[in-house]
C-alpha atoms as a PDB file:
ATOM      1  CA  UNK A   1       8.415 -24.572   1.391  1.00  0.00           C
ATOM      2  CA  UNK A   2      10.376 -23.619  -1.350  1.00  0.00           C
ATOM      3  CA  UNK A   3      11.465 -26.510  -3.964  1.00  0.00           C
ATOM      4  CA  UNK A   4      14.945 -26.303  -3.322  1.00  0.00           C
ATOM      5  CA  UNK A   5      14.907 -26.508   0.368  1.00  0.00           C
ATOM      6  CA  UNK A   6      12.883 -29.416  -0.042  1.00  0.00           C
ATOM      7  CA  UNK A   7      15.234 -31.126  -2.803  1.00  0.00           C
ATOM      8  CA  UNK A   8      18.384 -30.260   0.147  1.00  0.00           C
ATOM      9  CA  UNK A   9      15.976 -31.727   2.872  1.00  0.00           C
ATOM     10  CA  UNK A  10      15.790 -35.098   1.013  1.00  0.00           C
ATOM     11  CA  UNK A  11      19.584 -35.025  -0.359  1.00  0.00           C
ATOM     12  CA  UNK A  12      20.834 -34.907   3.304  1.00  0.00           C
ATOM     13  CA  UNK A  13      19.865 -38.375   4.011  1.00  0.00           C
ATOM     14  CA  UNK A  14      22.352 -39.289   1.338  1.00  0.00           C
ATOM     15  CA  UNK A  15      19.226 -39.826  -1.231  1.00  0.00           C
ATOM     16  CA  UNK A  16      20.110 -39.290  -4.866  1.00  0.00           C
ATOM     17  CA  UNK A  17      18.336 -36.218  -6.129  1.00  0.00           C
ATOM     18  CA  UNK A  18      16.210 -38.550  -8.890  1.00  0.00           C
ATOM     19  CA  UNK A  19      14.644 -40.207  -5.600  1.00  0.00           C
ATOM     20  CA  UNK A  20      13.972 -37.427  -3.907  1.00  0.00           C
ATOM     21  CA  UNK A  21      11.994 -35.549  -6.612  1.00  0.00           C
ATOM     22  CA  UNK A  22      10.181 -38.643  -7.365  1.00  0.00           C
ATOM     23  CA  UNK A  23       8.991 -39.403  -3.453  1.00  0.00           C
ATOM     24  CA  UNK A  24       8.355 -35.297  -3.648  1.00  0.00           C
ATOM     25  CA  UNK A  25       6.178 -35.384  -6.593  1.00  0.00           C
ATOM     26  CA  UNK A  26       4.248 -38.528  -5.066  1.00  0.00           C
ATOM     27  CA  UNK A  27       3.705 -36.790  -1.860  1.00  0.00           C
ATOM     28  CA  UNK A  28       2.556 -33.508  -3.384  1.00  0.00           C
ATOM     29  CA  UNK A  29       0.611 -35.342  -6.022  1.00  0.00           C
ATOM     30  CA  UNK A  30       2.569 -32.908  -8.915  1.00  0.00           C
ATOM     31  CA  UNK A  31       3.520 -34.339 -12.367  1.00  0.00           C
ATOM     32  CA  UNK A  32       6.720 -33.487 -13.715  1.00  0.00           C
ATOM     33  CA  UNK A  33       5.827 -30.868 -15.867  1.00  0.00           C
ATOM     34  CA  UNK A  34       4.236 -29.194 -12.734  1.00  0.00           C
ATOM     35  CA  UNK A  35       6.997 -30.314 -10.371  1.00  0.00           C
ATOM     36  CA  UNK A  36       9.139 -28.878 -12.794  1.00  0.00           C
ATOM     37  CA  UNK A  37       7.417 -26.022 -12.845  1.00  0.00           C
ATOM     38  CA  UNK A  38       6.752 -25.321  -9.448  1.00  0.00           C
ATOM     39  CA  UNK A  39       8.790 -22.972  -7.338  1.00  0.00           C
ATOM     40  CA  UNK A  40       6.630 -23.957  -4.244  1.00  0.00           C
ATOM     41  CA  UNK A  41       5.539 -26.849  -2.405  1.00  0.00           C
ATOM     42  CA  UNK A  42       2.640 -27.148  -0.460  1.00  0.00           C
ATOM     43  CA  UNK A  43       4.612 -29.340   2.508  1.00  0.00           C
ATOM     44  CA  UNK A  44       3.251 -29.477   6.078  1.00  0.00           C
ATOM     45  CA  UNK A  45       5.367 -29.774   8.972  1.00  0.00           C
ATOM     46  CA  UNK A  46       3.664 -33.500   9.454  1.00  0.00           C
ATOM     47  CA  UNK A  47       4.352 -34.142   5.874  1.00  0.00           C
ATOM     48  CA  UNK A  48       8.247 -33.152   6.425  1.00  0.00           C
ATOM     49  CA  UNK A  49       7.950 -35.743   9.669  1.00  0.00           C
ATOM     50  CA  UNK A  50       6.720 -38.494   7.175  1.00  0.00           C
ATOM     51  CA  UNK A  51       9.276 -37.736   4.493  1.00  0.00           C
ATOM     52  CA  UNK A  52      12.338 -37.979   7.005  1.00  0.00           C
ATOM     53  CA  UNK A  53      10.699 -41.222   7.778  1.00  0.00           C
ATOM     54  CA  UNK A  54      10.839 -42.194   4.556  1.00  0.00           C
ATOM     55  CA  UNK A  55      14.057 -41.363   3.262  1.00  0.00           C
ATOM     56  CA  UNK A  56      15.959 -42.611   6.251  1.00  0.00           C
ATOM     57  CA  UNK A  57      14.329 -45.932   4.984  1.00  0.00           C
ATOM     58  CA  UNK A  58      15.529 -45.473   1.594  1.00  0.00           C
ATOM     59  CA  UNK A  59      18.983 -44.953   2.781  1.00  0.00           C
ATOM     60  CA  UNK A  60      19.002 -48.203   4.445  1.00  0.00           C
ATOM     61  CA  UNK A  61      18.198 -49.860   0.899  1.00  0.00           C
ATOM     62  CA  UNK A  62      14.251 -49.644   1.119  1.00  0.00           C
ATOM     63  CA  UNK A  63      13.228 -50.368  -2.151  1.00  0.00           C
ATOM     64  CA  UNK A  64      11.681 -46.992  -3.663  1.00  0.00           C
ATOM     65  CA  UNK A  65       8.498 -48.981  -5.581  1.00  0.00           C
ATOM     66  CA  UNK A  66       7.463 -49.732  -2.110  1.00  0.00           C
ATOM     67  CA  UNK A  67       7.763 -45.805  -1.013  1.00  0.00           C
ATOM     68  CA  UNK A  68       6.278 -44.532  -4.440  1.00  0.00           C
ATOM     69  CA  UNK A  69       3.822 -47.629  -4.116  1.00  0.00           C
ATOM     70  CA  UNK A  70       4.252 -47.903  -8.411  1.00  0.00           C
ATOM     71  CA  UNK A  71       6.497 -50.081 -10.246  1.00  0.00           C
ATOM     72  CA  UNK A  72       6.467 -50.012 -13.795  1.00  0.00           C
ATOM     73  CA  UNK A  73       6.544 -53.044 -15.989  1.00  0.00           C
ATOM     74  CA  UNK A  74       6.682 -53.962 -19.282  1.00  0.00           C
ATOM     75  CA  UNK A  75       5.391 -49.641 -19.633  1.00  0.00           C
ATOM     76  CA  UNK A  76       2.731 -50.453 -17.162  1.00  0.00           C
ATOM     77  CA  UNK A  77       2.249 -48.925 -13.822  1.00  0.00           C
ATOM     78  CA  UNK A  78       1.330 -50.740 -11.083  1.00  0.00           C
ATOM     79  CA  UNK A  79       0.705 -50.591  -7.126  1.00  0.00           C
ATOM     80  CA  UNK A  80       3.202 -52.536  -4.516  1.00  0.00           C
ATOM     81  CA  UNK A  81       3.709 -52.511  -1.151  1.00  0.00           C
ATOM     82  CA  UNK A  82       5.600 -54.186   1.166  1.00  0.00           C
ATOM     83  CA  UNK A  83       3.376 -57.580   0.983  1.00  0.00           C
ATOM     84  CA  UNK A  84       4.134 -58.193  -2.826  1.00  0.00           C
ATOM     85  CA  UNK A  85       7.444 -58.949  -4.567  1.00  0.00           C
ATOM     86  CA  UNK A  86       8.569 -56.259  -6.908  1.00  0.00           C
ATOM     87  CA  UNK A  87       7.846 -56.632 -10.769  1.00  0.00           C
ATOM     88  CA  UNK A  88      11.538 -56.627 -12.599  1.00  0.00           C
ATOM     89  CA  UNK A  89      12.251 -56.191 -16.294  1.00  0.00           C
ATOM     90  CA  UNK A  90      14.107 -59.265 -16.491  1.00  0.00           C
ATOM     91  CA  UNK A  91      10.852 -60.864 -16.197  1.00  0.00           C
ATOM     92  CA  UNK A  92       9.198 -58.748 -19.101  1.00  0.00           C
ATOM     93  CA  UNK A  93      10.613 -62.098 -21.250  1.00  0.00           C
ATOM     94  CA  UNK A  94       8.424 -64.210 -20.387  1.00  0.00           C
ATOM     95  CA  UNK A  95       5.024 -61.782 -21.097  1.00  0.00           C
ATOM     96  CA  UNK A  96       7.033 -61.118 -24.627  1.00  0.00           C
ATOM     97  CA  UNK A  97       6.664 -65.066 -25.137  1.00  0.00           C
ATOM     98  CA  UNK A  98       3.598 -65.969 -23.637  1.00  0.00           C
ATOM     99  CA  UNK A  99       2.057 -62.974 -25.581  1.00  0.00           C
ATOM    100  CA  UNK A 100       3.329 -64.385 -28.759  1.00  0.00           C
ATOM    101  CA  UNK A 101       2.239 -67.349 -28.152  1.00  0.00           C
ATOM    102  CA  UNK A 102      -1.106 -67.047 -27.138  1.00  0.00           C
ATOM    103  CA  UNK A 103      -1.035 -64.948 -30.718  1.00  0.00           C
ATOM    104  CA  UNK A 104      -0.179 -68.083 -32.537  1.00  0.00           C
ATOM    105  CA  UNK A 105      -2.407 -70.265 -30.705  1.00  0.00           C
ATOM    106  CA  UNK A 106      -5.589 -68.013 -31.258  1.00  0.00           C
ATOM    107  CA  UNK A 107      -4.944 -68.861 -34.965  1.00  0.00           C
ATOM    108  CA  UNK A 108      -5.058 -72.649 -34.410  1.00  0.00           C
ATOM    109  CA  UNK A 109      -7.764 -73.555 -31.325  1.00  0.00           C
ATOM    110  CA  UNK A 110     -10.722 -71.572 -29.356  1.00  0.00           C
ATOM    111  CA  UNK A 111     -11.617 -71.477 -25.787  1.00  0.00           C
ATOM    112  CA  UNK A 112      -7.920 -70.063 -24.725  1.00  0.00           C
ATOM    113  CA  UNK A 113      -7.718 -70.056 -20.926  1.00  0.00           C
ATOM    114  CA  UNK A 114      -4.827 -67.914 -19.009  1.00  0.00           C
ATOM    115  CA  UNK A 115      -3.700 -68.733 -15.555  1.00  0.00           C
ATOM    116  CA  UNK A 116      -1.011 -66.642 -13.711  1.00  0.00           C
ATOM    117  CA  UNK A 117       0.328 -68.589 -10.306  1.00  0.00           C
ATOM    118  CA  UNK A 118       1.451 -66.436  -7.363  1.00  0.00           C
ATOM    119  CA  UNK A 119       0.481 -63.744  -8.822  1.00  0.00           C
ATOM    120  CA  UNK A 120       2.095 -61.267  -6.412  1.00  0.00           C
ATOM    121  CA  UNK A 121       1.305 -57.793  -7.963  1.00  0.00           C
ATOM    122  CA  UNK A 122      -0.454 -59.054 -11.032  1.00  0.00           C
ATOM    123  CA  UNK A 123       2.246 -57.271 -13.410  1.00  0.00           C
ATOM    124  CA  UNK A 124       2.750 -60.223 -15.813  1.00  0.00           C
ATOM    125  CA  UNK A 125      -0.449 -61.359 -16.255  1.00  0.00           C
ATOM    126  CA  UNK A 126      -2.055 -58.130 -16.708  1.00  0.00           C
ATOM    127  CA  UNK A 127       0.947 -57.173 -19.355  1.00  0.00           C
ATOM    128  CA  UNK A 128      -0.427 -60.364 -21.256  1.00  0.00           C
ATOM    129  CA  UNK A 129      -3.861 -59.036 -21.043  1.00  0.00           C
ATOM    130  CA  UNK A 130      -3.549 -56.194 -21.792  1.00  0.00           C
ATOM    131  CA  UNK A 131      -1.913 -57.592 -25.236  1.00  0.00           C
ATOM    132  CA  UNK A 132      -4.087 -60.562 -25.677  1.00  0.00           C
ATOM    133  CA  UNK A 133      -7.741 -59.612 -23.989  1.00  0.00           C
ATOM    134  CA  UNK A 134      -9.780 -60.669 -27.427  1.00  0.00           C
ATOM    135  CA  UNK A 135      -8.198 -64.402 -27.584  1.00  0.00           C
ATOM    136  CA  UNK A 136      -8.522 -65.067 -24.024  1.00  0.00           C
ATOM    137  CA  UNK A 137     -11.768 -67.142 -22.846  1.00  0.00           C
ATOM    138  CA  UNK A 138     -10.978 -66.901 -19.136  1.00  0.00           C
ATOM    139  CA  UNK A 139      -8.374 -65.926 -16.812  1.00  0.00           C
ATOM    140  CA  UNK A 140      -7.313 -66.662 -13.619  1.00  0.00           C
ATOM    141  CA  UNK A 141      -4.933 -65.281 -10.726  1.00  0.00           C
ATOM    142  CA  UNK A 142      -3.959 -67.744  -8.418  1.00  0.00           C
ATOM    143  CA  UNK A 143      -1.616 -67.517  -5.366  1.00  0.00           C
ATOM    144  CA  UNK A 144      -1.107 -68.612  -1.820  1.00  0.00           C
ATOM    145  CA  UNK A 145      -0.898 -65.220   0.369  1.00  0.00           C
ATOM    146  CA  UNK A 146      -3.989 -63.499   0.750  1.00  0.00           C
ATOM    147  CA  UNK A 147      -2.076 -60.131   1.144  1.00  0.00           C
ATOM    148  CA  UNK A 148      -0.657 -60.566  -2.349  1.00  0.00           C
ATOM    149  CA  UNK A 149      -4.247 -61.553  -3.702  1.00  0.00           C
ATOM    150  CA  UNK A 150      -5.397 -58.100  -2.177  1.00  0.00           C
ATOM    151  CA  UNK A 151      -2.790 -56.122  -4.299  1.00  0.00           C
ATOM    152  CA  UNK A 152      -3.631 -58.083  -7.174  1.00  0.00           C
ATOM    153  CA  UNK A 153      -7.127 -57.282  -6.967  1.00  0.00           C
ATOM    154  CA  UNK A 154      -5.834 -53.057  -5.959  1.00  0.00           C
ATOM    155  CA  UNK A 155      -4.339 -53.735 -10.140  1.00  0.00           C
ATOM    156  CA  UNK A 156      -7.321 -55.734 -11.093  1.00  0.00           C
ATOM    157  CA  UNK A 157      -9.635 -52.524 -10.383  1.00  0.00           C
ATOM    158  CA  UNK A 158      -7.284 -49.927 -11.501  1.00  0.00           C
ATOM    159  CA  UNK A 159      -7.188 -51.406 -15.293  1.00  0.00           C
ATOM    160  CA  UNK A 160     -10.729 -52.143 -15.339  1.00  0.00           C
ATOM    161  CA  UNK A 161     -10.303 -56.296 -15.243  1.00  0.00           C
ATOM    162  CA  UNK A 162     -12.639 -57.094 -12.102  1.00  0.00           C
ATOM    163  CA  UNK A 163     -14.980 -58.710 -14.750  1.00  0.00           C
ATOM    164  CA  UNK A 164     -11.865 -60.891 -16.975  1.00  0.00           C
ATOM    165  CA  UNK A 165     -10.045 -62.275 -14.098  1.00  0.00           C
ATOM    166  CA  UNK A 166     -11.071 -64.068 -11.008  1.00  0.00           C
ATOM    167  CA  UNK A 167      -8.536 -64.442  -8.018  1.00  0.00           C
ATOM    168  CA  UNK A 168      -8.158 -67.630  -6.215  1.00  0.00           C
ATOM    169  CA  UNK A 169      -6.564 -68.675  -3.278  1.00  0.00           C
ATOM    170  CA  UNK A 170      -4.520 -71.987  -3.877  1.00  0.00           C
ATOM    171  CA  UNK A 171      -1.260 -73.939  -3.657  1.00  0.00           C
ATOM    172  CA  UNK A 172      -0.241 -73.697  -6.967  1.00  0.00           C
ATOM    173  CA  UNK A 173      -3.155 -76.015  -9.019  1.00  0.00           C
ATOM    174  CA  UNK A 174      -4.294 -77.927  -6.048  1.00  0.00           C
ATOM    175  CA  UNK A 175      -7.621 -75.844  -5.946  1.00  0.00           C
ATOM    176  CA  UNK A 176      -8.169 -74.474  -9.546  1.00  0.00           C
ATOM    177  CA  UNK A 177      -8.817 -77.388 -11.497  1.00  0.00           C
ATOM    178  CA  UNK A 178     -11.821 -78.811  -9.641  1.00  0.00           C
ATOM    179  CA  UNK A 179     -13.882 -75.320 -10.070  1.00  0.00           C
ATOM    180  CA  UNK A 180     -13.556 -75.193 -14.103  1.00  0.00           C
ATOM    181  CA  UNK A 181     -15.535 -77.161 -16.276  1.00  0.00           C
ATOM    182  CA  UNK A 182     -13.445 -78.847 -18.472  1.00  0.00           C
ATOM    183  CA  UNK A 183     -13.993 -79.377 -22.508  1.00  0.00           C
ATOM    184  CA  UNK A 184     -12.369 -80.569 -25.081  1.00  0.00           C
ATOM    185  CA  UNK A 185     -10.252 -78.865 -27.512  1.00  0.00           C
ATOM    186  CA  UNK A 186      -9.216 -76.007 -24.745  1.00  0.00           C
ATOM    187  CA  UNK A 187      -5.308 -74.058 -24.758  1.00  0.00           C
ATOM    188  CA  UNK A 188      -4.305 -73.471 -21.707  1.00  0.00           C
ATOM    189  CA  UNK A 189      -1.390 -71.315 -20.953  1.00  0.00           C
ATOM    190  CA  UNK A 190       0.127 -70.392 -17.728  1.00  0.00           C
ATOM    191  CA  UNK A 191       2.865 -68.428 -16.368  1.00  0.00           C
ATOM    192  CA  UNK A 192       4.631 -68.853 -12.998  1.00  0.00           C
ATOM    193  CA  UNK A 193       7.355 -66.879 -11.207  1.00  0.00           C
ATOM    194  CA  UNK A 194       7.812 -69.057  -8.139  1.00  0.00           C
ATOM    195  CA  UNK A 195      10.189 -68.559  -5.133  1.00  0.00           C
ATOM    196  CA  UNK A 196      13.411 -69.941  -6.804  1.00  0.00           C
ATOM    197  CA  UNK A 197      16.503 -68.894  -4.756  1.00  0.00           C
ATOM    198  CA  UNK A 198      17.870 -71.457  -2.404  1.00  0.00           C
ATOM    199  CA  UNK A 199      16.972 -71.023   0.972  1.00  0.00           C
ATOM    200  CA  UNK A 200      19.757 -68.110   2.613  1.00  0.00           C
ATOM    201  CA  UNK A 201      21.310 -67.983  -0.848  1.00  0.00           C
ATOM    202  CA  UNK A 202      22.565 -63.980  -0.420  1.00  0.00           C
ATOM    203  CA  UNK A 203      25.397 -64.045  -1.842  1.00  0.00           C
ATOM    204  CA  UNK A 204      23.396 -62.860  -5.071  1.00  0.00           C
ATOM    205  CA  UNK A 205      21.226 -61.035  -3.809  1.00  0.00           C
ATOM    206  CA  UNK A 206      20.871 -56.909  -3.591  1.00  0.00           C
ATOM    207  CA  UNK A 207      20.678 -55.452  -0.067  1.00  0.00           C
ATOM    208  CA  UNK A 208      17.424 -54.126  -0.343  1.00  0.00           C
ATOM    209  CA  UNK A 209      15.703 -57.264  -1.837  1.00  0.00           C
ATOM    210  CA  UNK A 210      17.151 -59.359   1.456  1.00  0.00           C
ATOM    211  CA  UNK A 211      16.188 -56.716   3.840  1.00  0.00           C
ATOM    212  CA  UNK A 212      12.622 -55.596   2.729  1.00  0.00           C
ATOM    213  CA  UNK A 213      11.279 -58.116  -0.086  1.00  0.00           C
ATOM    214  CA  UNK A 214       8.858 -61.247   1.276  1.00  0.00           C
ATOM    215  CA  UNK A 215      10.939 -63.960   1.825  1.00  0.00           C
ATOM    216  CA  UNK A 216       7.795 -66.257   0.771  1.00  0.00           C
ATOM    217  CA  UNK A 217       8.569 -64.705  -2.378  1.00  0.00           C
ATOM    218  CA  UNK A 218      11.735 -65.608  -2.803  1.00  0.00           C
ATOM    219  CA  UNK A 219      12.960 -68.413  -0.874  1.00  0.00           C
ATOM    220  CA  UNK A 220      12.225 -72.368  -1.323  1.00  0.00           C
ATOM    221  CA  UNK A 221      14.087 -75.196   0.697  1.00  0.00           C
ATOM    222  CA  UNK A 222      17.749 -76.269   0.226  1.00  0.00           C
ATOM    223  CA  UNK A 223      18.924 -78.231  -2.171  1.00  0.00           C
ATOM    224  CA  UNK A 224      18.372 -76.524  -5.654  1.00  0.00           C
ATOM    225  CA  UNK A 225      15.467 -73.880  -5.008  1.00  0.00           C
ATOM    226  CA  UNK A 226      13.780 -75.710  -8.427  1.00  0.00           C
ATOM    227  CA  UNK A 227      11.309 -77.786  -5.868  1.00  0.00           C
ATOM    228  CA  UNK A 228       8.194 -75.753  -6.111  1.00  0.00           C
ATOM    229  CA  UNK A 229       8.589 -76.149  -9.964  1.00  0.00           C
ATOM    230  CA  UNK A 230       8.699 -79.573  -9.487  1.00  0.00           C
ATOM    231  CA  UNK A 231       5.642 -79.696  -7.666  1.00  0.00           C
ATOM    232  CA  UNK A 232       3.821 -77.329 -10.310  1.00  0.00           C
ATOM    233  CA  UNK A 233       4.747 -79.694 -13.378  1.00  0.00           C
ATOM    234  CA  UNK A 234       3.935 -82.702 -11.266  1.00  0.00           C
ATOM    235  CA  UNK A 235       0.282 -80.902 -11.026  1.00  0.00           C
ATOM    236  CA  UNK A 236      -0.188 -80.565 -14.680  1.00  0.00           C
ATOM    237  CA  UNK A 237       1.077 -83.927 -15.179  1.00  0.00           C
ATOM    238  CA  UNK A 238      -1.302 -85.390 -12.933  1.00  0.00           C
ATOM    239  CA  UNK A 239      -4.422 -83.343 -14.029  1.00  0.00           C
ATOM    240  CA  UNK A 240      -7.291 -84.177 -15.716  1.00  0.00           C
ATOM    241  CA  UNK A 241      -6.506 -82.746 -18.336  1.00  0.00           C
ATOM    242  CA  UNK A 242      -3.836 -84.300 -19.625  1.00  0.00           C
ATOM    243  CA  UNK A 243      -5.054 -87.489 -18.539  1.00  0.00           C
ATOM    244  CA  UNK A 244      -7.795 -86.983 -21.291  1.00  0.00           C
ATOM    245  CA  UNK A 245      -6.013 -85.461 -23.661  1.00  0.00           C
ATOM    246  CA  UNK A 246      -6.152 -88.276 -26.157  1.00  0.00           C
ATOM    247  CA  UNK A 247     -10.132 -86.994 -26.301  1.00  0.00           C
ATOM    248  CA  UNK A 248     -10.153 -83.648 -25.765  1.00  0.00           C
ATOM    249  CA  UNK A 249      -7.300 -82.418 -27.657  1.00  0.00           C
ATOM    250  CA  UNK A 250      -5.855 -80.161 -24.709  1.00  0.00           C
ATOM    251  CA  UNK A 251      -2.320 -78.229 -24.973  1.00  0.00           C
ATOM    252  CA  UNK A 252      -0.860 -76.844 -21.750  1.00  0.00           C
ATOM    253  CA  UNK A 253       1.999 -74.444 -22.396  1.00  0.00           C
ATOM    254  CA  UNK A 254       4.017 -73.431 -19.100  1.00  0.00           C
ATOM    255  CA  UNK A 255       6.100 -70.124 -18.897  1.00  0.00           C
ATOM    256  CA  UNK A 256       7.991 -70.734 -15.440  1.00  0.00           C
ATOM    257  CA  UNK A 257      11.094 -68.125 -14.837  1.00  0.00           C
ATOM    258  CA  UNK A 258      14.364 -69.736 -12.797  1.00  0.00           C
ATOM    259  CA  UNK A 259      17.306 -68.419 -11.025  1.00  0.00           C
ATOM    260  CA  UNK A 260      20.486 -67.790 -13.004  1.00  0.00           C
ATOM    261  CA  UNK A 261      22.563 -71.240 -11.728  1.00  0.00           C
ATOM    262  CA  UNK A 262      19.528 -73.347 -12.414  1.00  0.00           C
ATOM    263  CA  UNK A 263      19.337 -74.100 -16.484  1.00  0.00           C
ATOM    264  CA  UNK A 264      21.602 -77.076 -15.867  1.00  0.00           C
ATOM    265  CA  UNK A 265      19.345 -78.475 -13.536  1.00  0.00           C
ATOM    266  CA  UNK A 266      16.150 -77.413 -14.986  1.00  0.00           C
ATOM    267  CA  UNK A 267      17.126 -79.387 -18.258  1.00  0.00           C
ATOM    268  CA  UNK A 268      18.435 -82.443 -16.799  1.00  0.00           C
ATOM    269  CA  UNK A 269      14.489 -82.839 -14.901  1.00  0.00           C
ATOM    270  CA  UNK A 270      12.525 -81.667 -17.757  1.00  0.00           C
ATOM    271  CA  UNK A 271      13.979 -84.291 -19.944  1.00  0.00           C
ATOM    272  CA  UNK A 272      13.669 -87.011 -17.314  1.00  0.00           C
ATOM    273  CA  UNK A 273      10.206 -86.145 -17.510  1.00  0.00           C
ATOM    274  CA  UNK A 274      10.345 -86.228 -21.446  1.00  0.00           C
ATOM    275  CA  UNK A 275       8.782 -82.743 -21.847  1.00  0.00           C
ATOM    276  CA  UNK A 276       9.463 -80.526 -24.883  1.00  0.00           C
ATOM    277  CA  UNK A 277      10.819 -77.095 -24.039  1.00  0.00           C
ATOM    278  CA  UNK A 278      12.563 -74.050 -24.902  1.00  0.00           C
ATOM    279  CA  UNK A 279      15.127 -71.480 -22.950  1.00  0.00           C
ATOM    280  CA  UNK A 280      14.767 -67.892 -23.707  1.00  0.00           C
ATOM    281  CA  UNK A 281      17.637 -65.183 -22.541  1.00  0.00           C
ATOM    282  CA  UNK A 282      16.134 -62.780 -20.439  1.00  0.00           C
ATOM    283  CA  UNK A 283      16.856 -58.854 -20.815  1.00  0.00           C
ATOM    284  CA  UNK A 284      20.632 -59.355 -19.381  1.00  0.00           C
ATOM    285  CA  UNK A 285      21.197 -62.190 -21.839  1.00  0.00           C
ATOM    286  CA  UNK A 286      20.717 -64.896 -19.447  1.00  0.00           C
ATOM    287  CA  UNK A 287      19.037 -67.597 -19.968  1.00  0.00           C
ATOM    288  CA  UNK A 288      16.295 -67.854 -17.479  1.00  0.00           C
ATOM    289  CA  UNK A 289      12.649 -67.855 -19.156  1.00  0.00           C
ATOM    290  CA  UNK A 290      11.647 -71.610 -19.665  1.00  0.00           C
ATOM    291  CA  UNK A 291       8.450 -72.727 -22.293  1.00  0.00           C
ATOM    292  CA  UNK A 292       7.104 -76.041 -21.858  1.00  0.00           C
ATOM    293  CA  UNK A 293       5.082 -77.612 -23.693  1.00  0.00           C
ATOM    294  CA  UNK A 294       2.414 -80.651 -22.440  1.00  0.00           C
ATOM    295  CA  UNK A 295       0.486 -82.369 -24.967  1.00  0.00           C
END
């Protein structure tokens, strides 16, 4: 088929041209220079069946990471499907901070230990990684959906990290801390993009992220959506690690991200709980990136 006819076959499902080339080049397995190139596409009639599949989806707001299966993130490329939340570049704030401060820390203390929590893809904590790979002791992926664990591990493989990171299956902590052995003197820094959004809350959300995303993902119970954050801190709080920490020296620095209408409320709880933190402004200039700091 020639490249043109294809290009018209996509555009009459009322799919911007940008799409279409970039579902063409995935199913043809071209590179741009070669797409661009080409004159001719090697397109079977049960290809053509798949692709007006496809972009019928796409018209009706199906997210294109999931139809490319890549998202890039913080200028890395990694798989998704339909079972994992798509990586965002509003989020690429908190791998900037955690990367910087796992820097700093390096300089101080030893034995640095990294722990991502629902995980999801494994974008963020791979970004850090990829940053930070010399200063980190161990590092763990941790999340509650085996699906999600089984894209993370899909990432895991394709940068080479089978051997750095171990998945776990856990609620949150619950599971983690009773399988390390715990010494003194350890960092440990962890970074957690929780389901935030109050349950139903779609008034601010996209079409395609209602529709498509995993609502596990997204969604947790009514009142301010900051619950499961709650829980996590109430974890840490709780752990033997802090309870020790008199002895062992032990710093725990939390990334967490949180919806747009929660810094009020996120503020209010973290000083009731008399924790030091900071708010960072997130690539749209809100303020959504939370460090804490437990020591």
């Amino acid at each position: 088929m020639k490249k043109q006819e294809a290009l018209l076959f996509g555009k009459k499902f009322w799919v911007q041209l940008s799409i279409v080339e970039k579902v063409l080049m995935k199913k043809t397995g071209l590179n741009k220079t070669q797409f661009f190139l080409s004159e001719q596409l090697k397109l079977s009639k049960k290809d053509l069946e798949e692709l007006e599949v496809l972009f019928k989806k796409i018209a009706f707001w199906y997210p294109i990471e999931y139809a490319l299966e890549n998202a890039t993130f913080y200028w890395l490329d990694f798989y998704v499907d339909k079972r994992c939340l798509i990586p965002r570049d509003d989020t690429e704030i908190m791998v900037d901070k955690a990367v910087k401060t796992i820097h700093e820390l390096s300089l101080q203390k030893n034995n640095i230990i990294y722990i991502d929590i629902w995980t999801w893809s494994w974008a963020i904590p791979i970004s850090i990684i990829d940053n930070v790979w010399q200063y980190v002791d161990k590092a763990f992926a941790v999340d509650i959906s085996e699906d999600a664990l089984e894209v993370a591990y899909k990432n895991i493989k394709n940068y080479n990290l089978v051997d750095k990171i171990k998945l776990l299956k856990s609620d949150l902590l619950s599971d983690l801390f009773p399988l390390l052995q715990m010494e003194g003197g350890r960092v440990w820094v962890i970074t957690a993009n929780l389901p935030y959004i109050k349950n139903e809350d779609f008034w601010n959300m996209d079409q395609d992220v209602i529709l498509h995303e995993p609502s596990v993902a997204l969604y947790w119970w009514e009142k301010t959506g900051f619950e499961l954050y709650e829980k996590l801190i109430e974890q840490i709080l709780d752990s033997p690690l802090l309870q020790r920490r008199g002895a062992g020296g032990e710093v725990i620095i939390l990334f967490i991200e949180i919806w747009f209408d929660q810094k009020e409320y996120a503020i209010n709880y973290l000083n009731s709980e008399k924790l030091k933190f900071e708010i960072f402004k997130d690539n749209w200039w809100v303020e959504r990136c939370v460090k804490i700091e437990f020591q």
